[in-house]
N, C-alpha and C. Protein backbone atom coordinates (compact mmCIF):
# COMPACT_ATOMS: atom_id res chain seq x y z
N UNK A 1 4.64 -5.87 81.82
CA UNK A 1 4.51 -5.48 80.44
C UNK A 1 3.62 -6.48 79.71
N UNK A 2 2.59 -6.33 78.83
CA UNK A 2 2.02 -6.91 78.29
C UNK A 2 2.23 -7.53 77.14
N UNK A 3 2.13 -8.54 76.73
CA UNK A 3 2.57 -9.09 75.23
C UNK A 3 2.07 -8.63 73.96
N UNK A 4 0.66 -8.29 74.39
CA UNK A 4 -0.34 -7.37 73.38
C UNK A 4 -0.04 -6.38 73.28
N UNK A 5 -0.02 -6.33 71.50
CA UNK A 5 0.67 -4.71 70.75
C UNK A 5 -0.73 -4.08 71.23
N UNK A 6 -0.11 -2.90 71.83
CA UNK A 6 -0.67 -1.26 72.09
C UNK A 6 -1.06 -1.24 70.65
N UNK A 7 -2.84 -0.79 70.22
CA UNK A 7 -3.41 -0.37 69.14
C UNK A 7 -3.08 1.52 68.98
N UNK A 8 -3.07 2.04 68.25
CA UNK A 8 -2.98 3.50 68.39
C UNK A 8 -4.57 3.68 67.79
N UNK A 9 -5.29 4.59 69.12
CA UNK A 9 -6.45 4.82 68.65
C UNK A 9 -6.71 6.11 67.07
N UNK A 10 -5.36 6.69 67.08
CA UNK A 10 -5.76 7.60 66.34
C UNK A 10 -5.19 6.97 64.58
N UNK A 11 -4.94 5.79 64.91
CA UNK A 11 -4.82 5.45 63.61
C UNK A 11 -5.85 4.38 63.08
N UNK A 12 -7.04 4.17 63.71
CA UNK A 12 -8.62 3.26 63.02
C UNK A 12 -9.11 4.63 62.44
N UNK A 13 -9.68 4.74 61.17
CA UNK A 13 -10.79 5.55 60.59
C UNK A 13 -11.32 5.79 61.65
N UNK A 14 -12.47 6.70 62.19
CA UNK A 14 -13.41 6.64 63.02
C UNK A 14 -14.19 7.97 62.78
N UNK A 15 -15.63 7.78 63.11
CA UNK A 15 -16.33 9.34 63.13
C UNK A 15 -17.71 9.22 64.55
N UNK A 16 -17.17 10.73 65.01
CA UNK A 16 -17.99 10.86 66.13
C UNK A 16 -19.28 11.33 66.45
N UNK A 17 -19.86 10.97 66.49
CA UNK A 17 -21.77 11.45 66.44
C UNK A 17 -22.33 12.37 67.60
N UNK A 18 -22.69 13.40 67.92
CA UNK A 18 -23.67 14.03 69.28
C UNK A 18 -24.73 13.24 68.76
N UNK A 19 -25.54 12.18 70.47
CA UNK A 19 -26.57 11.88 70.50
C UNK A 19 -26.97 12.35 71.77
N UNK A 20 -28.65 11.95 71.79
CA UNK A 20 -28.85 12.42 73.57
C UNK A 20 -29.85 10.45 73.75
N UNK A 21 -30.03 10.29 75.17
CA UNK A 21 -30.37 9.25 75.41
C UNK A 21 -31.60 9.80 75.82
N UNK A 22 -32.53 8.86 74.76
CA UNK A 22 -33.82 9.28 75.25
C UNK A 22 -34.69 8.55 76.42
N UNK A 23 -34.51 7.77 76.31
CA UNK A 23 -35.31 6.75 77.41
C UNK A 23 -34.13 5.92 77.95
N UNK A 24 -34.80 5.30 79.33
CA UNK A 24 -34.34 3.71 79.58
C UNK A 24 -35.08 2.97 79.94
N UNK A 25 -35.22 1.70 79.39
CA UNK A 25 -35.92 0.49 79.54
C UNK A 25 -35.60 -0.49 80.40
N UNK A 26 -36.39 -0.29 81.35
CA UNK A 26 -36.15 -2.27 82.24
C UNK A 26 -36.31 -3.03 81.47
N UNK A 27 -35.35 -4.00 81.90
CA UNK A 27 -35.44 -5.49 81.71
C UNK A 27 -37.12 -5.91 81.91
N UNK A 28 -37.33 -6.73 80.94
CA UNK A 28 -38.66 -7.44 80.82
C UNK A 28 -38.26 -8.97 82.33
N UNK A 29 -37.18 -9.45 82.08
CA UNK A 29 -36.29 -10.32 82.76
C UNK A 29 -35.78 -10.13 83.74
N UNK A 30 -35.62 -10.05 85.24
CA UNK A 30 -34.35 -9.65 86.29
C UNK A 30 -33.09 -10.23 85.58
N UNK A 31 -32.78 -11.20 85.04
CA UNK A 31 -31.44 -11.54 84.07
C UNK A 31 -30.99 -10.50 83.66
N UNK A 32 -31.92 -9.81 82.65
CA UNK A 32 -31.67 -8.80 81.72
C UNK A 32 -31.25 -7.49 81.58
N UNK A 33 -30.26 -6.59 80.99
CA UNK A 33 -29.47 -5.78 81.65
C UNK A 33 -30.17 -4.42 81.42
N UNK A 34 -30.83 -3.92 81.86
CA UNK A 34 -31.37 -2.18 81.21
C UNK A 34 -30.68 -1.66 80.54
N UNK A 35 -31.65 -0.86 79.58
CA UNK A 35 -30.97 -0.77 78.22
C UNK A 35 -31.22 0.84 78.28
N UNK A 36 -30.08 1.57 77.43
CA UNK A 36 -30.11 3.00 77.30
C UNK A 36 -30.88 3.12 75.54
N UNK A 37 -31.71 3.98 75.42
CA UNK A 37 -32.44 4.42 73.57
C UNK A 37 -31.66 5.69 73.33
N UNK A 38 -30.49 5.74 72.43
CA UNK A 38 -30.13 6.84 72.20
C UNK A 38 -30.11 6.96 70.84
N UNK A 39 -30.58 8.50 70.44
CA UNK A 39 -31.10 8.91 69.11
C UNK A 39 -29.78 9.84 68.95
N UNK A 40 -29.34 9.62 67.57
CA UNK A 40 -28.13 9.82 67.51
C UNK A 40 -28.26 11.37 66.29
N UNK A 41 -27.41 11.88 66.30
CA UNK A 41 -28.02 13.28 65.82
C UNK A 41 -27.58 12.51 64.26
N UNK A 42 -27.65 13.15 62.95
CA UNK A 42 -27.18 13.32 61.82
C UNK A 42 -27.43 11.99 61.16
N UNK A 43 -27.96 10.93 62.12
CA UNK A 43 -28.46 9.51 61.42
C UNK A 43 -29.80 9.35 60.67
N UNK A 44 -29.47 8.36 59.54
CA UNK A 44 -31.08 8.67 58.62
C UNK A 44 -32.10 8.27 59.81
N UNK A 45 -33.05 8.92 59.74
CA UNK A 45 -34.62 8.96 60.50
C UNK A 45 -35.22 7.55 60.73
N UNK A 46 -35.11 6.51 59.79
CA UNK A 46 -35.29 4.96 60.28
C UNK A 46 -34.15 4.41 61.26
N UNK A 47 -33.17 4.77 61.12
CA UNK A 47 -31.82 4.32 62.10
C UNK A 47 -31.14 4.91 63.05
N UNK A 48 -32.00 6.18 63.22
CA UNK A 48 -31.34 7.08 64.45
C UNK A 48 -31.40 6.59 65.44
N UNK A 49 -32.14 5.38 65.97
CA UNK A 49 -31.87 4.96 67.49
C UNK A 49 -31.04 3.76 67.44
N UNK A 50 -30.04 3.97 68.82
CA UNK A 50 -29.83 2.71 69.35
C UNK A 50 -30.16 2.38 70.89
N UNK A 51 -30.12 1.24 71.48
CA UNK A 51 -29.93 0.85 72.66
C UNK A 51 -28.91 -0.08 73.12
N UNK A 52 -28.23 0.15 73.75
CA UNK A 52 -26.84 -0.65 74.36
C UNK A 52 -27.38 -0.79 75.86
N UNK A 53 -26.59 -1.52 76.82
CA UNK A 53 -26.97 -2.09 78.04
C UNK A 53 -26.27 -0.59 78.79
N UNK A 54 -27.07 -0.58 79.71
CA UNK A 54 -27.00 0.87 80.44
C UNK A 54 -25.97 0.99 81.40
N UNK A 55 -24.87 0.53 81.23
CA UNK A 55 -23.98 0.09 82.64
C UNK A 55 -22.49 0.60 81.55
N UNK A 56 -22.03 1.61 82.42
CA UNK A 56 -20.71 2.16 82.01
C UNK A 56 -19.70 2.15 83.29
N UNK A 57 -18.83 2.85 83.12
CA UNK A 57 -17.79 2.94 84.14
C UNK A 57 -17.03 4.56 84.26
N UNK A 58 -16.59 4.91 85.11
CA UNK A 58 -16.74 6.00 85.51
C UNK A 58 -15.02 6.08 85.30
N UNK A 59 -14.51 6.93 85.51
CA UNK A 59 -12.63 7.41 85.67
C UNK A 59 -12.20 6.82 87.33
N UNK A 60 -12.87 6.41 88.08
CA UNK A 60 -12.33 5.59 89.16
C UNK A 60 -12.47 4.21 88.92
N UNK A 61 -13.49 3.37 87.70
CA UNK A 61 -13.35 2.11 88.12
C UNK A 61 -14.81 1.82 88.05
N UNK A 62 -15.93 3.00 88.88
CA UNK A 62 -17.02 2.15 89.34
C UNK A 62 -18.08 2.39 88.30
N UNK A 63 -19.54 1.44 88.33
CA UNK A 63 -20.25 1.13 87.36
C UNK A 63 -21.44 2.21 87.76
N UNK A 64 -21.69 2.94 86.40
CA UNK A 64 -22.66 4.43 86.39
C UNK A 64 -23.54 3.59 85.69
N UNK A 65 -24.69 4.64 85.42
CA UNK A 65 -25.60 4.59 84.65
C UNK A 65 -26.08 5.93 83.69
N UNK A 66 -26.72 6.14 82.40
CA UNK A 66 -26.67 7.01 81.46
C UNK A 66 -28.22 7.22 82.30
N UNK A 67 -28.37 8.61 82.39
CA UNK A 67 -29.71 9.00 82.77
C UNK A 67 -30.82 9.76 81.44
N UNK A 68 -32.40 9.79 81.41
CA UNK A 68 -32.67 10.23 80.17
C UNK A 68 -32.32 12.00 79.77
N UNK A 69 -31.90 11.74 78.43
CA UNK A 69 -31.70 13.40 78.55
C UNK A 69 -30.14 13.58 78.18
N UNK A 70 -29.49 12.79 78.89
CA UNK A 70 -27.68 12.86 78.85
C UNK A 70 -27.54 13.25 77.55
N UNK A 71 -26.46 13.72 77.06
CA UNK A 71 -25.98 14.48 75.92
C UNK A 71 -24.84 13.22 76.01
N UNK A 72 -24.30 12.74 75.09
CA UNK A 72 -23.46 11.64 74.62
C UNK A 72 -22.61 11.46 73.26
N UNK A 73 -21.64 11.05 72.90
CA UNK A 73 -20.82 11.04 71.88
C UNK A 73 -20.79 9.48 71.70
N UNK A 74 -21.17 9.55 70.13
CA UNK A 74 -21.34 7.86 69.78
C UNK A 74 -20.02 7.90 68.52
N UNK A 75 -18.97 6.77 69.21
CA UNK A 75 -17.75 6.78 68.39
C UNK A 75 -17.87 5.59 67.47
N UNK A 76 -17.87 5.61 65.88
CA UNK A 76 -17.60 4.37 65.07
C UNK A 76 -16.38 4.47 64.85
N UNK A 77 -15.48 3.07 65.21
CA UNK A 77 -14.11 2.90 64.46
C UNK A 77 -14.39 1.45 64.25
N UNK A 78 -12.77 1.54 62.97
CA UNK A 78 -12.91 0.63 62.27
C UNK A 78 -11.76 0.66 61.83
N UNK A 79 -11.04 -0.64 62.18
CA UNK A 79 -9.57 -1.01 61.54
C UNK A 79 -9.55 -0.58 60.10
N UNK A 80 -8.19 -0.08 59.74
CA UNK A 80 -8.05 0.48 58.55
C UNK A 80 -8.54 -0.62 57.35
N UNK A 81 -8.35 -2.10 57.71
CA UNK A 81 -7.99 -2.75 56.45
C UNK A 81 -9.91 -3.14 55.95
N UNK A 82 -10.26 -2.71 57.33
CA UNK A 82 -11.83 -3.00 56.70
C UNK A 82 -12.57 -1.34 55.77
N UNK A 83 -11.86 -0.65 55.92
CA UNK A 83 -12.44 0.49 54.90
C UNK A 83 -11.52 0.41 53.89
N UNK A 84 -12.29 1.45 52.79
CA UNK A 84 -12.06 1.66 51.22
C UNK A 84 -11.90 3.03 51.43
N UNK A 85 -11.06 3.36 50.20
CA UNK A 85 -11.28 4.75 49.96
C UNK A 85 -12.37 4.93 49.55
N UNK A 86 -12.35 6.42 49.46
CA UNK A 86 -13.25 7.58 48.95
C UNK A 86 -12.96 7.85 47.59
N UNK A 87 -13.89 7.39 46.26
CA UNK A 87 -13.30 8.03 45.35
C UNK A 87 -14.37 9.46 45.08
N UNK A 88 -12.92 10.81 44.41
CA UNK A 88 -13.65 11.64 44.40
C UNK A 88 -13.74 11.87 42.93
N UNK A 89 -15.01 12.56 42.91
CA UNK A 89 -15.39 13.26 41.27
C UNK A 89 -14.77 14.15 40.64
């Protein structure tokens, strides 16, 4: 049993994005980890891309990679105490 309180995911704010991954970039570096460019749907037009390191993990354990094209879900959460309400009009 672990000493660390279990977080409940469904209680952080959070909102989920459809993106697709457009490219991947080698490392300029062998150090350096290849990076996935994913354009995220519904984001303003200067900030629709990101790139994160291209190395995920699969439901057995082992380490995948995002290929270009993949269709993808980009999750923001955020502990409750760092958001505000919404005031409405």
């Amino acid at each position: 049993m672990s000493d660390k309180p279990q977080s409940d995911e469904s209680d952080k704010p959070s909102v989920t994005l459809p993106g697709t991954v457009e490219k991947i970039i080698k490392p300029v570096l062998p150090d350096e980890p290849e990076k996935a460019q994913i354009a995220i749907e519904g984001a303003d037009d200067l900030y629709r891309e990101i790139r994160i390191d291209n190395k995920l993990q699969n439901e057995k354990g082992e380490d995948v990679s995002l290929k270009p094209g993949a269709q993808v879900q980009v999750t923001v959460e955020a502990e409750p105490k760092a958001t505000t309400p919404k005031k409405t009009a």
